[in-house]
N, C-alpha and C. Protein backbone atom coordinates (compact mmCIF):
# COMPACT_ATOMS: atom_id res chain seq x y z
N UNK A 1 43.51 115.96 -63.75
CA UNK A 1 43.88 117.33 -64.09
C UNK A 1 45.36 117.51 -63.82
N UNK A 2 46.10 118.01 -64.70
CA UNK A 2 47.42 118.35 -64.55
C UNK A 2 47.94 119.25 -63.92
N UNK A 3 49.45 119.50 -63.89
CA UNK A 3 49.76 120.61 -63.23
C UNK A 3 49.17 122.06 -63.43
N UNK A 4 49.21 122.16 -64.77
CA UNK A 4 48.94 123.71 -65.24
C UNK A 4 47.27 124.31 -65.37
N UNK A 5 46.81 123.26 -65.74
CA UNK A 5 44.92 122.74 -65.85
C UNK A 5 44.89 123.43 -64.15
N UNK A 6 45.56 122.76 -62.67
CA UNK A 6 45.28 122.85 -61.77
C UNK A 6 45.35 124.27 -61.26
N UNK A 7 46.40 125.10 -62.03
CA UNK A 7 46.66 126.31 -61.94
C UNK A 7 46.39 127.13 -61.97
N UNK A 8 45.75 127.04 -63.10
CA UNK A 8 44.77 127.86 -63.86
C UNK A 8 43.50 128.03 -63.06
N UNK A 9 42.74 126.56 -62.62
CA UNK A 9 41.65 126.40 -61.69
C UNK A 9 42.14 127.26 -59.95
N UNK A 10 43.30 127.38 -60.04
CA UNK A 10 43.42 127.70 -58.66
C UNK A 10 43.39 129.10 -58.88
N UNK A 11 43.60 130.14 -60.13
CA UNK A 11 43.46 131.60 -60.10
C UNK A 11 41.95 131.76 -60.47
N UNK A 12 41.27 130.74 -60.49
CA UNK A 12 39.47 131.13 -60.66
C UNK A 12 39.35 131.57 -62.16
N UNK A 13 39.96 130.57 -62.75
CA UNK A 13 39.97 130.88 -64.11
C UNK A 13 39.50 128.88 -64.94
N UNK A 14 38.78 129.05 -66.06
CA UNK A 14 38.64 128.07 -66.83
C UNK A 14 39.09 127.96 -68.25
N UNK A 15 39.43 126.85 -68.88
CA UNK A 15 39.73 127.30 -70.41
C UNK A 15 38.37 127.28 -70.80
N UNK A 16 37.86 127.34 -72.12
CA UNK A 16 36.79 127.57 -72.80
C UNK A 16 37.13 126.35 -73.38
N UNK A 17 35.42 126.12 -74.15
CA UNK A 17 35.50 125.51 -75.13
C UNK A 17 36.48 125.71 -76.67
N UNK A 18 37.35 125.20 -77.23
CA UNK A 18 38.10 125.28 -78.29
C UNK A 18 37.10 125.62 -79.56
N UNK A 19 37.62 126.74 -80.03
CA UNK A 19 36.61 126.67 -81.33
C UNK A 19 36.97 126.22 -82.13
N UNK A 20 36.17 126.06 -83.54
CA UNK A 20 37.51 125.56 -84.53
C UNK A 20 37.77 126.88 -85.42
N UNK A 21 38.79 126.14 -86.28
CA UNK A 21 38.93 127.40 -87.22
C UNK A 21 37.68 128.21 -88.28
N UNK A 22 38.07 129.24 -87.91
CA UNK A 22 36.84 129.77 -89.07
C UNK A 22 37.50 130.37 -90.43
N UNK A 23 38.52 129.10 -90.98
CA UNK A 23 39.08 129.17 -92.10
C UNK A 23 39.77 128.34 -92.41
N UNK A 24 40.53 127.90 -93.68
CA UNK A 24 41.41 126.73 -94.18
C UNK A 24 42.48 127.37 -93.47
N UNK A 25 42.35 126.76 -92.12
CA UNK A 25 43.86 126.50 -91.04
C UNK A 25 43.86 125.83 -90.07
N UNK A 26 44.47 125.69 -89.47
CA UNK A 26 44.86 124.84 -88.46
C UNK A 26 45.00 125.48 -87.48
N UNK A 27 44.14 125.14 -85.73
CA UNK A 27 44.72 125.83 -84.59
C UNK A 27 45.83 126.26 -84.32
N UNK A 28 46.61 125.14 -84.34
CA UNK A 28 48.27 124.99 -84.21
C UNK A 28 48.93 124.32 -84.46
N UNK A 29 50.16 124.33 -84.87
CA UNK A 29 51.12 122.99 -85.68
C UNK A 29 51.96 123.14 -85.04
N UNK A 30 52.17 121.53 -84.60
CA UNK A 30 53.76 121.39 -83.86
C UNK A 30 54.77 120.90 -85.21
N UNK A 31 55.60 121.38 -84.90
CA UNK A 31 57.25 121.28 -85.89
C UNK A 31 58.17 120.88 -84.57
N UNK A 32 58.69 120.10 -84.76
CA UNK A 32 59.78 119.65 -83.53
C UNK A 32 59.10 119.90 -82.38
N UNK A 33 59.79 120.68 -81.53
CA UNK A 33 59.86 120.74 -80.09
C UNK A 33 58.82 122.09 -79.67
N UNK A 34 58.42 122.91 -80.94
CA UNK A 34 57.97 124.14 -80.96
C UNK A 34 56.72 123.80 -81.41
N UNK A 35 55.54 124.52 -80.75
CA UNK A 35 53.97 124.70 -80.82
C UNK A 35 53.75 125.85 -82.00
N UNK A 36 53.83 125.93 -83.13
CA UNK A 36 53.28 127.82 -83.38
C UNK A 36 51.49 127.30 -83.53
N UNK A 37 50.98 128.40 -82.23
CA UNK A 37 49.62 128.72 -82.25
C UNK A 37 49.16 129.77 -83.33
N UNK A 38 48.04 129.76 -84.17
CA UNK A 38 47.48 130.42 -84.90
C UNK A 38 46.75 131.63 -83.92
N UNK A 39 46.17 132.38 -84.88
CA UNK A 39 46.04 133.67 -84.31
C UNK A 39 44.15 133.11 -83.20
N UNK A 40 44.30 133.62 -82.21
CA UNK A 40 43.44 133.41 -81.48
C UNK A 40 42.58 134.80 -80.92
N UNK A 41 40.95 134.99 -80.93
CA UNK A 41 40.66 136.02 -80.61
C UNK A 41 39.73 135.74 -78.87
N UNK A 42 39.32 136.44 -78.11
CA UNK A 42 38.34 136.80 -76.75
C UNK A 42 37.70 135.73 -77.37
N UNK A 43 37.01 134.28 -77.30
CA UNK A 43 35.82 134.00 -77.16
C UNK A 43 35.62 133.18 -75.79
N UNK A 44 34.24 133.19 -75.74
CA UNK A 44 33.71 132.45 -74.82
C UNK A 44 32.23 131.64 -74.98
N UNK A 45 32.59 130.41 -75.16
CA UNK A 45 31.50 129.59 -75.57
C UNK A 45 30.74 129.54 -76.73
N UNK A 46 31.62 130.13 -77.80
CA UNK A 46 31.09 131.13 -78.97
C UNK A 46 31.04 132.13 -79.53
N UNK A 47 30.95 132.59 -77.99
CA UNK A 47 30.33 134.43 -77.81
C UNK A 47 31.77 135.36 -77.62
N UNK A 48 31.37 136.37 -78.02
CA UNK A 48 32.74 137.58 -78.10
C UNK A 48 31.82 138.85 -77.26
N UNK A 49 32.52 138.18 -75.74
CA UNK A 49 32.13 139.21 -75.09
C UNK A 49 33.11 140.78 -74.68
N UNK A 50 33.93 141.21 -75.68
CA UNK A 50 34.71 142.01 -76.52
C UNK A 50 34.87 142.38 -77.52
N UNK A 51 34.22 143.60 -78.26
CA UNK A 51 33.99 143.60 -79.24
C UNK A 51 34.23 145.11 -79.46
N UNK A 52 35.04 145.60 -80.54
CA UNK A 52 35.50 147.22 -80.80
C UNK A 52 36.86 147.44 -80.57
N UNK A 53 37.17 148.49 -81.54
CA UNK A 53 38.45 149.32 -80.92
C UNK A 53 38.65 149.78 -79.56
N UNK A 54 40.10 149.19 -79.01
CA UNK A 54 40.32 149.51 -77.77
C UNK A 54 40.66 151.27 -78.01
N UNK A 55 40.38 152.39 -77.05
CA UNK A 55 40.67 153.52 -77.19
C UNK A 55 39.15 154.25 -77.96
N UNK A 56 38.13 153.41 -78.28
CA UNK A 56 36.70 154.04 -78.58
C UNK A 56 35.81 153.28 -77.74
N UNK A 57 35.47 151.72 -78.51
CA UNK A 57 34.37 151.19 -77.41
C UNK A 57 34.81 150.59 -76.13
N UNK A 58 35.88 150.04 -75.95
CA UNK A 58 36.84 149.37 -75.28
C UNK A 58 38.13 150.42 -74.19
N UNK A 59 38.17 150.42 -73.79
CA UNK A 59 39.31 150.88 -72.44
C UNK A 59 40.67 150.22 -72.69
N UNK A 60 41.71 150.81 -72.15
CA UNK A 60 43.20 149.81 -71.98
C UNK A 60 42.59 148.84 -71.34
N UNK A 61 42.30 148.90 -70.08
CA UNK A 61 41.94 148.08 -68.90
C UNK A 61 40.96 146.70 -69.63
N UNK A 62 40.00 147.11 -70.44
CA UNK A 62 39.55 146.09 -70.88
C UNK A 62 39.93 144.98 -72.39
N UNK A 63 40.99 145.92 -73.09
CA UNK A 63 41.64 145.46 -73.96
C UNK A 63 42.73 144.44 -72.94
N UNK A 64 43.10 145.06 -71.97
CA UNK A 64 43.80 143.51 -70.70
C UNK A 64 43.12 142.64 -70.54
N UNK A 65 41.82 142.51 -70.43
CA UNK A 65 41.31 141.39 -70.02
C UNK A 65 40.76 141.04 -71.27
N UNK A 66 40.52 140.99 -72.37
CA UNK A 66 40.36 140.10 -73.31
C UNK A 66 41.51 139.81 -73.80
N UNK A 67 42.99 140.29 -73.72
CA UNK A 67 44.07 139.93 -73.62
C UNK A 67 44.21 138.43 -73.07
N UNK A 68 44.02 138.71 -71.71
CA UNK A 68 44.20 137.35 -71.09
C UNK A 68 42.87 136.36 -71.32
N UNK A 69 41.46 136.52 -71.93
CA UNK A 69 40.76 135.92 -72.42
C UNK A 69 41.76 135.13 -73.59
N UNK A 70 41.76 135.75 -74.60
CA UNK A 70 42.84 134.95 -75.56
C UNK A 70 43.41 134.16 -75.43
N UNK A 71 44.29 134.37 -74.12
CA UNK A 71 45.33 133.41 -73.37
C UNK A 71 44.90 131.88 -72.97
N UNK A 72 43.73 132.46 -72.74
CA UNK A 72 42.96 130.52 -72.06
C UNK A 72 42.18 130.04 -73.38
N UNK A 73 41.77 131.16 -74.24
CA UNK A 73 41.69 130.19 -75.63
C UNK A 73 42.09 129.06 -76.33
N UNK A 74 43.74 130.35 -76.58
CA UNK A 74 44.69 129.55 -76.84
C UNK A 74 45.28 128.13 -76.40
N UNK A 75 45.45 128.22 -74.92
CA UNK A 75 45.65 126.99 -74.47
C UNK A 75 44.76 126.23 -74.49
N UNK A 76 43.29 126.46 -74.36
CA UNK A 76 42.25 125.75 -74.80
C UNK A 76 42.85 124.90 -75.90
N UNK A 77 42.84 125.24 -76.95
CA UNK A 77 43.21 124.62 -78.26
C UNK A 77 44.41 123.72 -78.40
N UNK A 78 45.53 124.45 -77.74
CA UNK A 78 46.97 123.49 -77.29
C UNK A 78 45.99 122.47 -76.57
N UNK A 79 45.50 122.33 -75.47
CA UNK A 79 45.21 121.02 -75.24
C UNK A 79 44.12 120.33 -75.75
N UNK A 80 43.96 120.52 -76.55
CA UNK A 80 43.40 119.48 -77.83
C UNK A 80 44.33 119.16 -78.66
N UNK A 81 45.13 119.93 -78.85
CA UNK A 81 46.60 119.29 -80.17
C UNK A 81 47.12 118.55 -79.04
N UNK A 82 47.92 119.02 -78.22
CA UNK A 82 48.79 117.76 -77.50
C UNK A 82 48.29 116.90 -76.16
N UNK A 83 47.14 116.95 -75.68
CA UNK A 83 46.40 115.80 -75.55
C UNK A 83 46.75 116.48 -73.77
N UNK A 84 47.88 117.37 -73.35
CA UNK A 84 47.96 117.73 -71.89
C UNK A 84 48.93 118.79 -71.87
N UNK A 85 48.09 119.69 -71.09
CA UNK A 85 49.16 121.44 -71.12
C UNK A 85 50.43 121.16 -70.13
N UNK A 86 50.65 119.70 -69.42
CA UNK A 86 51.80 119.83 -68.77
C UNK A 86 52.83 119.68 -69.94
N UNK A 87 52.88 119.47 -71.12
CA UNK A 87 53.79 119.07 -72.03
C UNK A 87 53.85 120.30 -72.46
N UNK A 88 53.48 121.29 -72.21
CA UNK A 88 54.06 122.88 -72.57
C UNK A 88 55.01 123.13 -71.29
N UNK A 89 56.68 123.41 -72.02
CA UNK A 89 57.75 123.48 -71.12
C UNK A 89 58.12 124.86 -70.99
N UNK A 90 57.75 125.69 -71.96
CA UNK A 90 57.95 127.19 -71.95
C UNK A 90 56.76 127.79 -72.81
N UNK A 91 57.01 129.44 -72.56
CA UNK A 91 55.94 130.28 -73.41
C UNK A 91 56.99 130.81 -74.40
N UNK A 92 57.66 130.85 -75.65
CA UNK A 92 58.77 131.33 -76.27
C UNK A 92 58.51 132.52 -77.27
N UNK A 93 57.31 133.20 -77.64
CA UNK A 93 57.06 134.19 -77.91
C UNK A 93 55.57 134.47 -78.21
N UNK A 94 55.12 135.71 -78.02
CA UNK A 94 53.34 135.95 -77.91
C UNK A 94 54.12 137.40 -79.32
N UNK A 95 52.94 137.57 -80.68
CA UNK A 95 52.52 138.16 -80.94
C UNK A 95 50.99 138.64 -80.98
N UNK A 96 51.17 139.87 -80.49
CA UNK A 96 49.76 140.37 -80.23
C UNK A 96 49.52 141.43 -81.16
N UNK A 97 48.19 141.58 -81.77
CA UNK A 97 47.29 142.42 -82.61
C UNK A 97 46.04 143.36 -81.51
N UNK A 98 46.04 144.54 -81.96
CA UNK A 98 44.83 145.30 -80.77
C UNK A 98 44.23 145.89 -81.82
N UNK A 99 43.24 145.71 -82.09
CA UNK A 99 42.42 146.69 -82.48
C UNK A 99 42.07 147.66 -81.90
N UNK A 100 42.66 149.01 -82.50
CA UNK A 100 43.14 150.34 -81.91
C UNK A 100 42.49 151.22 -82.75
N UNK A 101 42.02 152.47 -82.14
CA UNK A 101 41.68 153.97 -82.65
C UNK A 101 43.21 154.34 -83.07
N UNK A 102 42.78 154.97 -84.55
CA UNK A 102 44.47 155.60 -84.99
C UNK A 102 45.14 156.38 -83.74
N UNK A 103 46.47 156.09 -83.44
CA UNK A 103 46.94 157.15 -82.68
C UNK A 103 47.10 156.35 -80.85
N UNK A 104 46.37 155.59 -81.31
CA UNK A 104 46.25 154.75 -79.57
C UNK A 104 47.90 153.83 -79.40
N UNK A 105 48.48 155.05 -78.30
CA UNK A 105 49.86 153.80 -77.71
C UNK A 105 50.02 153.19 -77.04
N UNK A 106 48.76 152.60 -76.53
CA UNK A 106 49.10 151.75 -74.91
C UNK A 106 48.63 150.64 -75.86
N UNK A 107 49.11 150.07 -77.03
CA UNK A 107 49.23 148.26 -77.30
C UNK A 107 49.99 147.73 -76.12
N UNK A 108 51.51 148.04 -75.75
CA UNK A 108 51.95 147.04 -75.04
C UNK A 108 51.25 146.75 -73.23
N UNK A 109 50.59 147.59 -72.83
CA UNK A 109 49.46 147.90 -71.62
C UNK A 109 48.29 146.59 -71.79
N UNK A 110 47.96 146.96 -73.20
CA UNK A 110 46.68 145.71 -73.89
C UNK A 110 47.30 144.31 -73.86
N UNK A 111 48.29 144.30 -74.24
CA UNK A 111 49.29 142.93 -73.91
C UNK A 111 49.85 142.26 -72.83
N UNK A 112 50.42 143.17 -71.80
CA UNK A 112 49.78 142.92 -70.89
C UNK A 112 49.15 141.91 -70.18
N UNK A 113 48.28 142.13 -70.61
CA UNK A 113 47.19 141.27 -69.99
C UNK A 113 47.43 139.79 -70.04
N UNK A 114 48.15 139.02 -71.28
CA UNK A 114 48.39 138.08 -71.84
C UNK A 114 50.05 137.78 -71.78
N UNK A 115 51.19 138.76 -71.40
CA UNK A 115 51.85 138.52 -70.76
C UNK A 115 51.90 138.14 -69.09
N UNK A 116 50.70 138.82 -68.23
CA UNK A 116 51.28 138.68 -66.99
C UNK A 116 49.98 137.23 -66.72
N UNK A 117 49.03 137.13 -67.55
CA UNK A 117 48.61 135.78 -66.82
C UNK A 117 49.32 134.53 -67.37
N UNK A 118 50.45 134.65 -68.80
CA UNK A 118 51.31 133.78 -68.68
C UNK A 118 52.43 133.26 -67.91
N UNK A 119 52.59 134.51 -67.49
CA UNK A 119 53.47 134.20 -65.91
C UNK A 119 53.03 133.62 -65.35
N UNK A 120 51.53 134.11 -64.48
CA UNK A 120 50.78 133.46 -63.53
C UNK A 120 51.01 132.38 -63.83
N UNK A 121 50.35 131.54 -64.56
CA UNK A 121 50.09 130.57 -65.13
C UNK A 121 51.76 129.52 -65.02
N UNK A 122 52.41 130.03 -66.20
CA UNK A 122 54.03 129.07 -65.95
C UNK A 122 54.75 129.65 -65.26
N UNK A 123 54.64 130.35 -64.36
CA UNK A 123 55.97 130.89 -63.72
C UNK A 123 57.15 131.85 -64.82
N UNK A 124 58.36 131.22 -64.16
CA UNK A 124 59.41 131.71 -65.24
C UNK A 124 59.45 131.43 -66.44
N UNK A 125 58.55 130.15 -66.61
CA UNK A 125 58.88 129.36 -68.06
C UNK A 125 57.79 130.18 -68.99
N UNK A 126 56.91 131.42 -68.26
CA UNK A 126 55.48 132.16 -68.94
C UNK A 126 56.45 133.04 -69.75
N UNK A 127 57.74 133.69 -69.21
CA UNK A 127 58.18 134.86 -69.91
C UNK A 127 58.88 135.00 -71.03
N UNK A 128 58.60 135.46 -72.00
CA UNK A 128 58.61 135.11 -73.52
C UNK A 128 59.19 136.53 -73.87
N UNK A 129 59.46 136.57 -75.54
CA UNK A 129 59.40 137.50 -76.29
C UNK A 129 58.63 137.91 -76.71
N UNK A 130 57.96 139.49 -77.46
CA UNK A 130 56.60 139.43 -77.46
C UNK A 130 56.67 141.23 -78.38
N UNK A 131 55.86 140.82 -79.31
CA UNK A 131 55.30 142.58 -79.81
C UNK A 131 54.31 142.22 -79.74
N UNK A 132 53.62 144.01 -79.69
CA UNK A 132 52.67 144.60 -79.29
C UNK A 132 52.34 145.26 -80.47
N UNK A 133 51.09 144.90 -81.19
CA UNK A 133 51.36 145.82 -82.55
C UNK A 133 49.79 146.48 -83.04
N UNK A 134 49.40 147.84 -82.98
CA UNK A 134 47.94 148.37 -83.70
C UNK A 134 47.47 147.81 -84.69
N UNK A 135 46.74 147.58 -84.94
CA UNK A 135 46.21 147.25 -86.41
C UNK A 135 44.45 148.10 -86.49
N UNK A 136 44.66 148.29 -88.09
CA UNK A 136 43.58 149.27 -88.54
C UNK A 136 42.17 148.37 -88.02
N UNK A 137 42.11 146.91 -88.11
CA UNK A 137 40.68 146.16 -87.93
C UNK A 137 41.25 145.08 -87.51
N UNK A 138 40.63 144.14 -86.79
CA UNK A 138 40.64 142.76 -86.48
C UNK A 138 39.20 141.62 -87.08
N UNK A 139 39.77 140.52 -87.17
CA UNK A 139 38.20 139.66 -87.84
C UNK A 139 37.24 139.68 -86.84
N UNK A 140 35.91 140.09 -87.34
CA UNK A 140 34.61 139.94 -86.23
C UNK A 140 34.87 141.17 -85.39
N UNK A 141 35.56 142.29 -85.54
CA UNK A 141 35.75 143.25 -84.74
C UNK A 141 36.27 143.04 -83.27
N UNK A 142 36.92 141.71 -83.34
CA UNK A 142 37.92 141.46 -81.72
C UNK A 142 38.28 142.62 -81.87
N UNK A 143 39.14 143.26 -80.37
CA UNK A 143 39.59 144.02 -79.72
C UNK A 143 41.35 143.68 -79.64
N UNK A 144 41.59 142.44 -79.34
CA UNK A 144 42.61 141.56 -79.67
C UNK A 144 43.10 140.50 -80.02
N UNK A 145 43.84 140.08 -80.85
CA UNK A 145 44.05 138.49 -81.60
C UNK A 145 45.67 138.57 -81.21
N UNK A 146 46.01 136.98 -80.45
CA UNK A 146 47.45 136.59 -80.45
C UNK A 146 47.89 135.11 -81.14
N UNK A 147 48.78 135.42 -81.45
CA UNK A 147 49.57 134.30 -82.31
C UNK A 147 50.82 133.46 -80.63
N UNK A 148 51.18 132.45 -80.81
CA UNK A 148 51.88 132.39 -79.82
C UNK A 148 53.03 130.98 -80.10
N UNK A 149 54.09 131.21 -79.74
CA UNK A 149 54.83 129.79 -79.81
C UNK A 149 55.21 129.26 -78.50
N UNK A 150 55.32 127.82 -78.16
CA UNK A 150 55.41 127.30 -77.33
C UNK A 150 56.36 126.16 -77.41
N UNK A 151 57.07 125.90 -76.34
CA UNK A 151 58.18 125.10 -76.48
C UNK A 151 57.77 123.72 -75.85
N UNK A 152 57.50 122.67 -76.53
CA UNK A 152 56.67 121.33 -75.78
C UNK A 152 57.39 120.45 -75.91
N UNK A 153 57.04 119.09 -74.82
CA UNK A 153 58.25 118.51 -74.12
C UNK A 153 57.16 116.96 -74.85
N UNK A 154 58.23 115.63 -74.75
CA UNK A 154 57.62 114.53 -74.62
C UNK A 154 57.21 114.22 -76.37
């Protein structure tokens, strides 16, 4: 287990199983030195234990934590493309999607969630650039989907 694998295990956290795509795409494509991750939603083992507009069925508070669900998705999937999450050298930007009740402004609150366990997680190298953006629906009725780039070493 690597540095970041160990990290992760030390905040009482696991990645999930990687799903695959549920469309003609690709998890993530490395181009040079840069990861861009495809859009990733809450699952767990399959299951979407998050489901609805944050601001109707869903809370800020819980649009954070499928926030940071996303987050170990995602890397879930990075370490299947590059074979070990220590070869992620930075987090270099998170776009995030919330599925929101019209009128709902706490997206960047919902984000959140997926900014501060990237910290946890890399330290200084977690803090990125990042929007926060409503959208009318998400696929399967997630709550939130992030896109993410990553700066990888080796």
């Amino acid at each position: 287990m690597g540095r970041i694998e160990a990290r992760i295990a030390e905040l009482g956290l696991r990645l999930p199983t990687p799903m695959p795509p549920v469309g003609n795409y690709v998890g993530g494509k490395l181009v040079g030195e840069l990861l861009y991750m495809a859009g990733h939603g809450p699952r767990v083992d399959g299951q979407l234990p998050y489901v609805g507009k944050v601001g109707r069925e869903l809370s800020t508070q819980e649009g954070y934590q499928a926030a940071r669900l996303v987050v170990l998705n995602t890397l879930a999937t990075a370490k299947l493309l590059l074979g070990d999450l220590d070869r992620i050298a930075e987090v270099i930007k998170v776009f995030g999607m919330v599925n929101a009740v019209e009128g709902y402004r706490e997206t960047p609150k919902v984000l959140d969630g997926a900014s501060d366990l990237l910290v946890e997680i890399f330290g200084e190298n977690g803090r990125h650039a990042r929007s926060a953006v409503g959208m009318a629906a998400l696929p399967f009725d997630i709550p939130v989907e992030i896109e993410m780039i990553f700066r990888v070493s080796g």
